[in-house]
PDB file of N, CA and C in Angstrom:
ATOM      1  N   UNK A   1     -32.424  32.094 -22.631  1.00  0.00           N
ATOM      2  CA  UNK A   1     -31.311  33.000 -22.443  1.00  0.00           C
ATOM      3  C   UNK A   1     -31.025  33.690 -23.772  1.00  0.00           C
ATOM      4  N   UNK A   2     -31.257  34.764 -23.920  1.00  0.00           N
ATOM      5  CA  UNK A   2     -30.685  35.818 -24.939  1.00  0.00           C
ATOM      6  C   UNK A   2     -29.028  35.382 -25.350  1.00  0.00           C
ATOM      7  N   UNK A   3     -28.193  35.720 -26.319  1.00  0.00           N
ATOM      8  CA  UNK A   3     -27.545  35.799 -26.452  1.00  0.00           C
ATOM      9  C   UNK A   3     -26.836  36.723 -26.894  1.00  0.00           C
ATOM     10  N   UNK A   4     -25.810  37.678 -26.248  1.00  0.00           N
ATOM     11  CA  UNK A   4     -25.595  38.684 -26.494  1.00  0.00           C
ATOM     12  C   UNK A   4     -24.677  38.923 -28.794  1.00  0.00           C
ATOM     13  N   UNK A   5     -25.149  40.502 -28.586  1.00  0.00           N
ATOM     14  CA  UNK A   5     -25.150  41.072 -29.832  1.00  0.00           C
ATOM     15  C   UNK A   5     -24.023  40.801 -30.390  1.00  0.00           C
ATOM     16  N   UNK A   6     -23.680  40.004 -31.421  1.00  0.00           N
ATOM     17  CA  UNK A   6     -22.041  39.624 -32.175  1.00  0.00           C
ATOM     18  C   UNK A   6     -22.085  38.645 -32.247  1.00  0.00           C
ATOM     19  N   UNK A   7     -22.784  37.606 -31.083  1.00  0.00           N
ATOM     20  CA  UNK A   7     -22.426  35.978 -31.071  1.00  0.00           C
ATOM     21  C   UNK A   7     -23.633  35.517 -31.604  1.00  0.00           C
ATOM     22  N   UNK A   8     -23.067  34.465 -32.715  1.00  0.00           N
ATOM     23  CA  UNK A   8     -24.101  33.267 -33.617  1.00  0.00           C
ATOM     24  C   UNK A   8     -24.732  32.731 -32.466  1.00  0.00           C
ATOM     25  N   UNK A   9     -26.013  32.685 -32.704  1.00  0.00           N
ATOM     26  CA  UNK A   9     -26.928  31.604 -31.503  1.00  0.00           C
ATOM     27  C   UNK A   9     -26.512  29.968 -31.939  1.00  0.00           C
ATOM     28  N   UNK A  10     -25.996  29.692 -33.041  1.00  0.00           N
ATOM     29  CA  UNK A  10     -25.740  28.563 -33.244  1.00  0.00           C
ATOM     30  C   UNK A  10     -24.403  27.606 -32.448  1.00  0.00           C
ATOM     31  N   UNK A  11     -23.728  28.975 -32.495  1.00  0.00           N
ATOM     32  CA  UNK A  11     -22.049  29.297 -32.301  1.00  0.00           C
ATOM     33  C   UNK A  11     -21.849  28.906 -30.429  1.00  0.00           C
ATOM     34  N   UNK A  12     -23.019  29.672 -29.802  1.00  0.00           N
ATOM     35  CA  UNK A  12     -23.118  29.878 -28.591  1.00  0.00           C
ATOM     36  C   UNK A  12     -23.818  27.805 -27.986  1.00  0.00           C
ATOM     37  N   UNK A  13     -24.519  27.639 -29.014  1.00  0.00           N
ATOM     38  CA  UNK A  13     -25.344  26.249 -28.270  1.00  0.00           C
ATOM     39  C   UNK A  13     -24.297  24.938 -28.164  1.00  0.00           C
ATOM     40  N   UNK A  14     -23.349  25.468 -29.827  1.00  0.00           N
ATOM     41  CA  UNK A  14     -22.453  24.380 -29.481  1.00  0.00           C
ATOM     42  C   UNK A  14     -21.435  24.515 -28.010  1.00  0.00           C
ATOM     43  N   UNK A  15     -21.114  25.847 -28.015  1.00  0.00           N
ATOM     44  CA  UNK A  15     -19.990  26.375 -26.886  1.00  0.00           C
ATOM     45  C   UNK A  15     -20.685  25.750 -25.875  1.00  0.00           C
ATOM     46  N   UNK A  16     -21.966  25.970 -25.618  1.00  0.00           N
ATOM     47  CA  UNK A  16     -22.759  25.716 -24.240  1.00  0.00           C
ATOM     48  C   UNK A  16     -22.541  24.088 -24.458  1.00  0.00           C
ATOM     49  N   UNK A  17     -22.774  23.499 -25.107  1.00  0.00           N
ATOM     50  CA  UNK A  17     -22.664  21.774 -25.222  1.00  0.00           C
ATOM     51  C   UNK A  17     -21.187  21.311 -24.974  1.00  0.00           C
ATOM     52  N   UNK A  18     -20.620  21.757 -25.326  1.00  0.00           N
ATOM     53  CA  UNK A  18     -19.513  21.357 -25.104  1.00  0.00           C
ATOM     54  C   UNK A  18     -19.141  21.872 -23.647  1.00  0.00           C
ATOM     55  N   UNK A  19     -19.199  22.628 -23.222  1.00  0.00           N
ATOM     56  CA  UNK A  19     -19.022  22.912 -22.062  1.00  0.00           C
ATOM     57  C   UNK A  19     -19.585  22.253 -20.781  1.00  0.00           C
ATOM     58  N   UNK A  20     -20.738  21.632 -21.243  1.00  0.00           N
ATOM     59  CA  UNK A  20     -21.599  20.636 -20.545  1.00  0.00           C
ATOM     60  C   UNK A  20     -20.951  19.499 -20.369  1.00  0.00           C
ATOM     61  N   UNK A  21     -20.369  19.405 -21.606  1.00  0.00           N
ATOM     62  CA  UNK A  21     -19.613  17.282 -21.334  1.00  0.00           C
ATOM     63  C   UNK A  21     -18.775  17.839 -20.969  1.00  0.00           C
ATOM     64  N   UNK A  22     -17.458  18.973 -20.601  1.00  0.00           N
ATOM     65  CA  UNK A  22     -16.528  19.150 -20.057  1.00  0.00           C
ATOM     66  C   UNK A  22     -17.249  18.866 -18.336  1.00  0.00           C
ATOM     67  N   UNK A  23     -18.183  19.695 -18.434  1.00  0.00           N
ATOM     68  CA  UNK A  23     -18.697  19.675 -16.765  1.00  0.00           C
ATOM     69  C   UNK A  23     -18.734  17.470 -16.220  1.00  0.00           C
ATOM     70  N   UNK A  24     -19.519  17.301 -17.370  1.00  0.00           N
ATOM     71  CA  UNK A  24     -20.110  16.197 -17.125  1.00  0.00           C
ATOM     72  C   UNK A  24     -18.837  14.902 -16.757  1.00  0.00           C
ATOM     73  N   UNK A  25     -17.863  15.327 -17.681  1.00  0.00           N
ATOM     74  CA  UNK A  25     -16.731  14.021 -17.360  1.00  0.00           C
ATOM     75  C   UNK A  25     -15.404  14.493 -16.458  1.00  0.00           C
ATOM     76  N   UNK A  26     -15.897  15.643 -15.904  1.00  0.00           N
ATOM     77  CA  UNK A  26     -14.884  15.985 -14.778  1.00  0.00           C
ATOM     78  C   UNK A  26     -15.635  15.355 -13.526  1.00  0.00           C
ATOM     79  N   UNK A  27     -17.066  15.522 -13.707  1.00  0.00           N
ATOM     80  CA  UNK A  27     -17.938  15.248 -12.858  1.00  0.00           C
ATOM     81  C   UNK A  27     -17.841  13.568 -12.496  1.00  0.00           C
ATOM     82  N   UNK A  28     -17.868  12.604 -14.068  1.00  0.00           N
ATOM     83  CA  UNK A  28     -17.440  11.249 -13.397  1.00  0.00           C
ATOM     84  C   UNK A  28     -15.993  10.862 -13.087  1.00  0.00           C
ATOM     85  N   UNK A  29     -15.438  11.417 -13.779  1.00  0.00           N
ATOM     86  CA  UNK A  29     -13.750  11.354 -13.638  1.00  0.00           C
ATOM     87  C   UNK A  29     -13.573  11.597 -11.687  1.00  0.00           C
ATOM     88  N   UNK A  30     -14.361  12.699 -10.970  1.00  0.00           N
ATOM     89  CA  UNK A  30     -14.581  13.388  -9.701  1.00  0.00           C
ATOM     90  C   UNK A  30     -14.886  11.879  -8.798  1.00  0.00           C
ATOM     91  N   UNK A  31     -16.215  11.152  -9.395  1.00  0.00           N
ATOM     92  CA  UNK A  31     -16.846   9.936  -8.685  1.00  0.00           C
ATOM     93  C   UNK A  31     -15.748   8.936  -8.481  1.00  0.00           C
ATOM     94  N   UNK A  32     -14.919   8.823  -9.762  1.00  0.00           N
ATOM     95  CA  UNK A  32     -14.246   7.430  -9.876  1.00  0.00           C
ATOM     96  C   UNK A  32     -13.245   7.900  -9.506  1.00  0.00           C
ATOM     97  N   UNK A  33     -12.514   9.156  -8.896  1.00  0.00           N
ATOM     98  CA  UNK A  33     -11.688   9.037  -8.556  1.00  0.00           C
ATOM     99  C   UNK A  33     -11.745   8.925  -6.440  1.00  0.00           C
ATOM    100  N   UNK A  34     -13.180   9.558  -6.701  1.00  0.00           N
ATOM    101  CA  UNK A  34     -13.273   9.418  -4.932  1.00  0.00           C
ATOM    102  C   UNK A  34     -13.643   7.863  -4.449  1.00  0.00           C
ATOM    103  N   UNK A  35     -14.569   6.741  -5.461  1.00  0.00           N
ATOM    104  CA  UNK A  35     -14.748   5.948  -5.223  1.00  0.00           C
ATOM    105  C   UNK A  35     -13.492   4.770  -5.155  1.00  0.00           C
ATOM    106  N   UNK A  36     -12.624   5.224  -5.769  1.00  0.00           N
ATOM    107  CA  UNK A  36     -11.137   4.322  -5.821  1.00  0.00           C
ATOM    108  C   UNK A  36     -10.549   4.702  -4.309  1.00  0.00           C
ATOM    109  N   UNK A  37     -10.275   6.053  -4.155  1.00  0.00           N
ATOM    110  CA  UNK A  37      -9.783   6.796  -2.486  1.00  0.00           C
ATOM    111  C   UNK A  37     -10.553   5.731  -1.631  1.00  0.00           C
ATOM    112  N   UNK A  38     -11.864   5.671  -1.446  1.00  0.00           N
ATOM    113  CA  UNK A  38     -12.627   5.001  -0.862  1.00  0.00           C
ATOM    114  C   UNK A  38     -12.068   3.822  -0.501  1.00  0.00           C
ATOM    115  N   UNK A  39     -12.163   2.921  -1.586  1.00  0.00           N
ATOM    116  CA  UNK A  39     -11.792   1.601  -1.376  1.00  0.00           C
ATOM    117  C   UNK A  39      -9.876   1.420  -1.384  1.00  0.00           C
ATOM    118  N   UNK A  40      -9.335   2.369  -1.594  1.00  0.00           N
ATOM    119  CA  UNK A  40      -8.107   1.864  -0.818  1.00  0.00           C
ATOM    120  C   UNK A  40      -8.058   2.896   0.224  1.00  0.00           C
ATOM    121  N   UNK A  41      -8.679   3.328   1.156  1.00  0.00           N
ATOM    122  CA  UNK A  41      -8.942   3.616   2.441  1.00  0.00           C
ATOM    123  C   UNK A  41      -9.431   2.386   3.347  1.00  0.00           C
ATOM    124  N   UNK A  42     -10.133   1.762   2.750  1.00  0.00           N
ATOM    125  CA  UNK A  42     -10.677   0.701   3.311  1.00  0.00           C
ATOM    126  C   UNK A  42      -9.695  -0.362   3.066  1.00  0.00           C
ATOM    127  N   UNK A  43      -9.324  -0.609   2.394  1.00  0.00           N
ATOM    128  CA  UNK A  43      -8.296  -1.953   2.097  1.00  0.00           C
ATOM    129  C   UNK A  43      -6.863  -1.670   2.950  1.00  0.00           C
ATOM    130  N   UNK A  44      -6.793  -0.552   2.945  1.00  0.00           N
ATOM    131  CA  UNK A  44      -5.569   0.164   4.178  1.00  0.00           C
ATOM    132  C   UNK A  44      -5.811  -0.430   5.511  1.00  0.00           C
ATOM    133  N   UNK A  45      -7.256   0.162   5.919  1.00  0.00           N
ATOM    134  CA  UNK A  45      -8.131   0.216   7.095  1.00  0.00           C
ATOM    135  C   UNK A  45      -7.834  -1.633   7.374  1.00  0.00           C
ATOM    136  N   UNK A  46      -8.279  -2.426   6.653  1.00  0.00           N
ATOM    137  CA  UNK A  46      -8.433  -4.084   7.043  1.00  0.00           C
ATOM    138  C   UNK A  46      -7.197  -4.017   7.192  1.00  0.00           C
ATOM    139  N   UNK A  47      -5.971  -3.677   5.680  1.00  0.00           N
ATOM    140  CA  UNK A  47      -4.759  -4.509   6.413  1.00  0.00           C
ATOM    141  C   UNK A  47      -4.522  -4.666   7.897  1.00  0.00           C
ATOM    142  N   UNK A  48      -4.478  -2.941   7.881  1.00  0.00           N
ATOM    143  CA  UNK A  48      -4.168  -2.754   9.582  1.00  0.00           C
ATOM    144  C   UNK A  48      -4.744  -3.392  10.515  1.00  0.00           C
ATOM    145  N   UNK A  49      -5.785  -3.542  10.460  1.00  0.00           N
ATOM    146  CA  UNK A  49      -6.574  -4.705  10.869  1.00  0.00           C
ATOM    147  C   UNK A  49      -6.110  -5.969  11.394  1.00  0.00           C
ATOM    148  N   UNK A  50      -5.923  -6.360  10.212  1.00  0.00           N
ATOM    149  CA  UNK A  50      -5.717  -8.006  10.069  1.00  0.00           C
ATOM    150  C   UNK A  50      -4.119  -7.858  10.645  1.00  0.00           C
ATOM    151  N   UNK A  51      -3.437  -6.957  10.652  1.00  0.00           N
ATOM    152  CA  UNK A  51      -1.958  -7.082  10.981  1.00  0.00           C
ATOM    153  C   UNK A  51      -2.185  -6.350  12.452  1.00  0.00           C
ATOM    154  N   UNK A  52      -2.530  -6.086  12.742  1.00  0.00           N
ATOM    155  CA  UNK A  52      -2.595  -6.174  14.106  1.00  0.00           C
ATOM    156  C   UNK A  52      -3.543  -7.191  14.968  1.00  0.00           C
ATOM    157  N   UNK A  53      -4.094  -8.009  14.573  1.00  0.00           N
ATOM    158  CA  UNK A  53      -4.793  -8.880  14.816  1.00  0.00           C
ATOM    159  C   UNK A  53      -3.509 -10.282  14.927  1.00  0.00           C
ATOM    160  N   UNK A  54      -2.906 -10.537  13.906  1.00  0.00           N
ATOM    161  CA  UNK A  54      -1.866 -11.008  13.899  1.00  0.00           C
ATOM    162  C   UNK A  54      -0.179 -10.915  14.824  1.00  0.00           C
ATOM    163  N   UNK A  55      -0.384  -9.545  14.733  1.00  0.00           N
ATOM    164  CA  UNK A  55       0.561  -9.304  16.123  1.00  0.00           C
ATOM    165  C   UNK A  55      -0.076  -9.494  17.508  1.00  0.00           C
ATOM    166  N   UNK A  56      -0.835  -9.306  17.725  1.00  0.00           N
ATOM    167  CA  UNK A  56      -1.770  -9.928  19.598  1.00  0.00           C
ATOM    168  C   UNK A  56      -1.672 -11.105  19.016  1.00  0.00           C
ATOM    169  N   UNK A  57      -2.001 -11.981  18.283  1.00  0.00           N
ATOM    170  CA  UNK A  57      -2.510 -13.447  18.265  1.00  0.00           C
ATOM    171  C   UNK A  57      -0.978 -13.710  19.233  1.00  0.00           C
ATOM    172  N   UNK A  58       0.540 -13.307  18.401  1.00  0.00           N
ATOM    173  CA  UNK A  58       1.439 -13.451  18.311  1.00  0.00           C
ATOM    174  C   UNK A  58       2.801 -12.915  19.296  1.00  0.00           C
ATOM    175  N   UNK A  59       1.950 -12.486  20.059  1.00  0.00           N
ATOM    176  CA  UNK A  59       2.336 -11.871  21.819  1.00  0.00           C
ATOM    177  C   UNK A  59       3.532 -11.290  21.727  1.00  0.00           C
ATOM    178  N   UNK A  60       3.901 -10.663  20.461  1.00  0.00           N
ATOM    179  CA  UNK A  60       5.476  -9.986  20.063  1.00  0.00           C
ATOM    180  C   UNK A  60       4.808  -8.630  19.035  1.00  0.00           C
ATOM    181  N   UNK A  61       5.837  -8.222  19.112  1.00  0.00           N
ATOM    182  CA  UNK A  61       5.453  -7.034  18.661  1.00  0.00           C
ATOM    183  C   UNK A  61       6.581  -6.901  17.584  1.00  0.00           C
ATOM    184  N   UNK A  62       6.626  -6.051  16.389  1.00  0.00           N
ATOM    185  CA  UNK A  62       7.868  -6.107  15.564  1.00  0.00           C
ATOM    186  C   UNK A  62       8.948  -5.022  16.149  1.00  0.00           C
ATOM    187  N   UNK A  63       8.783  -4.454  17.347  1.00  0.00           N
ATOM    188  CA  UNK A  63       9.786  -3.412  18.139  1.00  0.00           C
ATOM    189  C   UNK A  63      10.031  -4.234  18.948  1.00  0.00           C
ATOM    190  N   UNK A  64       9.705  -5.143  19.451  1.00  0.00           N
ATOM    191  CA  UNK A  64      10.795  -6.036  20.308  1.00  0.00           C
ATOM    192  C   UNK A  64      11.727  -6.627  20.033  1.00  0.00           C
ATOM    193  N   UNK A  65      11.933  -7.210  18.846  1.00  0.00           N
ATOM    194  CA  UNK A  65      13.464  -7.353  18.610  1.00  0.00           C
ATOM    195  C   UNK A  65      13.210  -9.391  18.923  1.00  0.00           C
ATOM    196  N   UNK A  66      12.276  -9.669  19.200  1.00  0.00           N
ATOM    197  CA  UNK A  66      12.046 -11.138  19.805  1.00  0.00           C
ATOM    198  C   UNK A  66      12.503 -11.789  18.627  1.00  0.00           C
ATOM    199  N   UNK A  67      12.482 -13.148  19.002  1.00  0.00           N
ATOM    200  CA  UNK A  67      12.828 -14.359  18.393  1.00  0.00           C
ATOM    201  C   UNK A  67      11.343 -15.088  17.546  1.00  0.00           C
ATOM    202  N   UNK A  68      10.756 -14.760  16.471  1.00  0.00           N
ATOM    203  CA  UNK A  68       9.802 -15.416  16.086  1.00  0.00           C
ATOM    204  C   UNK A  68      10.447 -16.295  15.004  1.00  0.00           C
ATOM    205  N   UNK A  69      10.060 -17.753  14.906  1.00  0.00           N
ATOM    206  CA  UNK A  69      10.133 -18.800  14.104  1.00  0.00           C
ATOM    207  C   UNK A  69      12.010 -18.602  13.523  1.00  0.00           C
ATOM    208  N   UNK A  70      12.236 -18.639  14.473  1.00  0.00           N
ATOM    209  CA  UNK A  70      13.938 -18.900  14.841  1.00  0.00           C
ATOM    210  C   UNK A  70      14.508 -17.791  13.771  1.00  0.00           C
ATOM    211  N   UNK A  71      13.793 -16.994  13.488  1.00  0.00           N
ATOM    212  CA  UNK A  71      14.429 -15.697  12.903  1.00  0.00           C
ATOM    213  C   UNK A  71      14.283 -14.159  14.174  1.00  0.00           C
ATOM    214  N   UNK A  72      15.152 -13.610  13.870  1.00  0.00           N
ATOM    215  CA  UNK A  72      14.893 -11.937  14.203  1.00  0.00           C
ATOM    216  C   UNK A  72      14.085 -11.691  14.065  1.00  0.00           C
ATOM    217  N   UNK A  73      12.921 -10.911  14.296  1.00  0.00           N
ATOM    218  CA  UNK A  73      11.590 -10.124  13.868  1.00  0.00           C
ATOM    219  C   UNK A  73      12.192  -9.121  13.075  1.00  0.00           C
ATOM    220  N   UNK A  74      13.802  -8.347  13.307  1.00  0.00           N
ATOM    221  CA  UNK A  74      14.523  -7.425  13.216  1.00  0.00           C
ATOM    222  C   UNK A  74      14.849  -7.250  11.686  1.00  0.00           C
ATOM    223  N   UNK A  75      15.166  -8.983  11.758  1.00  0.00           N
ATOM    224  CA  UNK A  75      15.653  -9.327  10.201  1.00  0.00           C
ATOM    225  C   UNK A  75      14.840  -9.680   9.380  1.00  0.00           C
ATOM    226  N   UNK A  76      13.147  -9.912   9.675  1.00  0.00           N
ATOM    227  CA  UNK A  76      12.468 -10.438   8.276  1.00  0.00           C
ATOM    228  C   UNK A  76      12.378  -9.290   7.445  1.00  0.00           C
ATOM    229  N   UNK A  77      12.109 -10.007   6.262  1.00  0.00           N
ATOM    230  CA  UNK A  77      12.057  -9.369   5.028  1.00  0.00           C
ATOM    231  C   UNK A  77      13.457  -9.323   4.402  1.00  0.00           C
ATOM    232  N   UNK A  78      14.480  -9.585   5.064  1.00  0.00           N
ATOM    233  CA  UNK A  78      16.045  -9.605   4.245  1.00  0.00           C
ATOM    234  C   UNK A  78      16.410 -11.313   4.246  1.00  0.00           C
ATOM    235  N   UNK A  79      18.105 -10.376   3.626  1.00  0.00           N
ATOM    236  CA  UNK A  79      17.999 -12.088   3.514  1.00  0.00           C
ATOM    237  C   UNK A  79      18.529 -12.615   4.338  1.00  0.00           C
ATOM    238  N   UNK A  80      18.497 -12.050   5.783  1.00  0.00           N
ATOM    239  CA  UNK A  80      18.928 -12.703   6.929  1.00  0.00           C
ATOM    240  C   UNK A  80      17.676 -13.655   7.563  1.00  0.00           C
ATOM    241  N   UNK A  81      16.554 -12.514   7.220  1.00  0.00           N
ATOM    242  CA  UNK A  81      15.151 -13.302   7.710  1.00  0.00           C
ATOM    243  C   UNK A  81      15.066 -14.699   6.982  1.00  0.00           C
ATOM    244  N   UNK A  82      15.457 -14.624   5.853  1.00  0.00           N
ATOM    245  CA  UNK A  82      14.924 -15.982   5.098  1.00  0.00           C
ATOM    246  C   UNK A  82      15.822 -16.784   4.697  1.00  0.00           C
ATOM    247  N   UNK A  83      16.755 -17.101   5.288  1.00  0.00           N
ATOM    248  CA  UNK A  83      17.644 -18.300   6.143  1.00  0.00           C
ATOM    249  C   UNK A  83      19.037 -18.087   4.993  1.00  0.00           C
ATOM    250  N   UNK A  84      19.203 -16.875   4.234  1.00  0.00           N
ATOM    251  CA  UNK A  84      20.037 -16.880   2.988  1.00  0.00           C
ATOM    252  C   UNK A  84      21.179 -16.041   4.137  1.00  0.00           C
ATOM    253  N   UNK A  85      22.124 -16.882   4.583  1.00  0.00           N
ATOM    254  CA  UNK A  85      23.430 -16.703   5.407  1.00  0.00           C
ATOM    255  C   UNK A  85      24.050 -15.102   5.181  1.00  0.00           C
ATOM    256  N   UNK A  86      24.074 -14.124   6.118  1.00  0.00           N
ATOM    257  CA  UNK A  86      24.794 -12.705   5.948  1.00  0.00           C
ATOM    258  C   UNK A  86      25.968 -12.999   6.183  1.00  0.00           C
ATOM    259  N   UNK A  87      26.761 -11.317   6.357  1.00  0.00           N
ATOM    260  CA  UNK A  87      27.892 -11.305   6.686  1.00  0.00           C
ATOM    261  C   UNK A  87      28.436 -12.092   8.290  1.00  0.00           C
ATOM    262  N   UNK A  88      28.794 -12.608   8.485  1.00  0.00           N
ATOM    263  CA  UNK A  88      29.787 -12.965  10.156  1.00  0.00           C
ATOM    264  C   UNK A  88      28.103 -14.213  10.297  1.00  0.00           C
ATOM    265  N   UNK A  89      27.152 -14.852   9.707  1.00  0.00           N
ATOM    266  CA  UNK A  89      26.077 -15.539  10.449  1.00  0.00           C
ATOM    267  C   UNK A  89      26.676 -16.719   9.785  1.00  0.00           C
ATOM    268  N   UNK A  90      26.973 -17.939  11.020  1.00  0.00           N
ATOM    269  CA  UNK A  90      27.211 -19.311  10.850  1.00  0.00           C
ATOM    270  C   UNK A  90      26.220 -20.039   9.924  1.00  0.00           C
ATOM    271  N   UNK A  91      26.721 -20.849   9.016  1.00  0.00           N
ATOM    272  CA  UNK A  91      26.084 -22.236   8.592  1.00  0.00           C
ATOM    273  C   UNK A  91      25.089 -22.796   8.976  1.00  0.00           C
ATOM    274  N   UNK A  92      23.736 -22.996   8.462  1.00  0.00           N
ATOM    275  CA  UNK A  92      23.199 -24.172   9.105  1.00  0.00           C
ATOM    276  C   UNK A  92      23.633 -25.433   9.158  1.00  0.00           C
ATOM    277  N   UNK A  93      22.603 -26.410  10.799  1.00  0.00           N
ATOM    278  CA  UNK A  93      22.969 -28.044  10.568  1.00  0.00           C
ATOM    279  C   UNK A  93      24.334 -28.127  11.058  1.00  0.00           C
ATOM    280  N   UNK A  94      25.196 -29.129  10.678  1.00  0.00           N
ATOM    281  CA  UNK A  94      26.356 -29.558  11.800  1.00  0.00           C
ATOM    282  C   UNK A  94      27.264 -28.676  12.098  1.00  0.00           C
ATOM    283  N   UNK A  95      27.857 -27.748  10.474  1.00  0.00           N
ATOM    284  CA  UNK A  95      28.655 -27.067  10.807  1.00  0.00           C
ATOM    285  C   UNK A  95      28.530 -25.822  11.833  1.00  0.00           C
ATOM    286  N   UNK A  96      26.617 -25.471  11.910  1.00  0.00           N
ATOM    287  CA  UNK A  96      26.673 -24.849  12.826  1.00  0.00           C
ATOM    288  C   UNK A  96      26.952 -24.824  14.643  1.00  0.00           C
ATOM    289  N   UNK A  97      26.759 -26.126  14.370  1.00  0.00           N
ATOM    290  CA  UNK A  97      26.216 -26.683  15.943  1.00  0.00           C
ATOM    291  C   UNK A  97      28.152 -26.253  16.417  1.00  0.00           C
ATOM    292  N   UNK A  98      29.413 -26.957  15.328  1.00  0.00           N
ATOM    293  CA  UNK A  98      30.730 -26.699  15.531  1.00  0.00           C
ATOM    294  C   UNK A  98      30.474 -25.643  15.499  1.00  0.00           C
ATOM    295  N   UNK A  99      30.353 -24.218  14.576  1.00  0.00           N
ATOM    296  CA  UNK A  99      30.726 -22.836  14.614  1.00  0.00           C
ATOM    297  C   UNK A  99      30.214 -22.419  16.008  1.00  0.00           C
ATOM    298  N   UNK A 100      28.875 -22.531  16.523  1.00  0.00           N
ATOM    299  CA  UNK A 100      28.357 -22.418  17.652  1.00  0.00           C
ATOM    300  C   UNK A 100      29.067 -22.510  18.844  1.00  0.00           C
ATOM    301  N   UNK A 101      29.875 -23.953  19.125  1.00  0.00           N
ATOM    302  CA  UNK A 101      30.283 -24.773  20.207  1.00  0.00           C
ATOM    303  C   UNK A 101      31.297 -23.767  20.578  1.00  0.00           C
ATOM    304  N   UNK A 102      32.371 -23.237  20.245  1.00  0.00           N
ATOM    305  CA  UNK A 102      33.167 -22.071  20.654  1.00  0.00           C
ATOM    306  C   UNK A 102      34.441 -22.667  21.375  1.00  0.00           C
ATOM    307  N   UNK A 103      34.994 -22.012  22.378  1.00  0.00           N
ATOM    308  CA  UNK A 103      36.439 -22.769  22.409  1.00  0.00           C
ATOM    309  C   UNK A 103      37.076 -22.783  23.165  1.00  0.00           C
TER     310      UNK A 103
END
């Protein structure tokens, strides 16, 4: 390739080199960023998977509102799900069985 009249041929090989590793590490920066997409596409893909695999095992669905392992389905993840007493929810153990019994 000629290099046009004004520009150092020296001037031009570095420009061209450098312009090359610009190409070159957009180019792996391009791989590693599609190969990461990849694998949390796939790690998405199993959860869903495995969590719906877990809901059929489990003949409830988390829109039903059912009773799984004497919690709400409604309420896991708070701290109603994980036995830490809310607003107006009785005591566990005796005092509940009294708060329960009614009047």
């Amino acid at each position: 390739m000629e290099t046009p009249a004004g520009i150092d041929p020296l001037k031009r090989a570095r420009y061209d080199a450098a312009v090359q590793r610009y190409h070159d590490a957009v180019a792996i920066h391009r791989d590693r960023l599609e190969s990461e997409l990849r694998k949390a596409k796939d790690t998405i893909a199993e959860l869903s998977r495995t969590h719906e695999k877990k809901r059929r095992s489990d003949g409830k669905t988390a829109r039903s509102g059912q009773e799984r392992d004497g919690a709400s389905v409604a309420n896991a993840g708070t701290a109603r799900g994980h036995g830490n007493a809310g607003p107006g929810a009785a005591a566990g153990g005796p005092v509940r069985s009294i708060l329960n019994r009614g009047g």
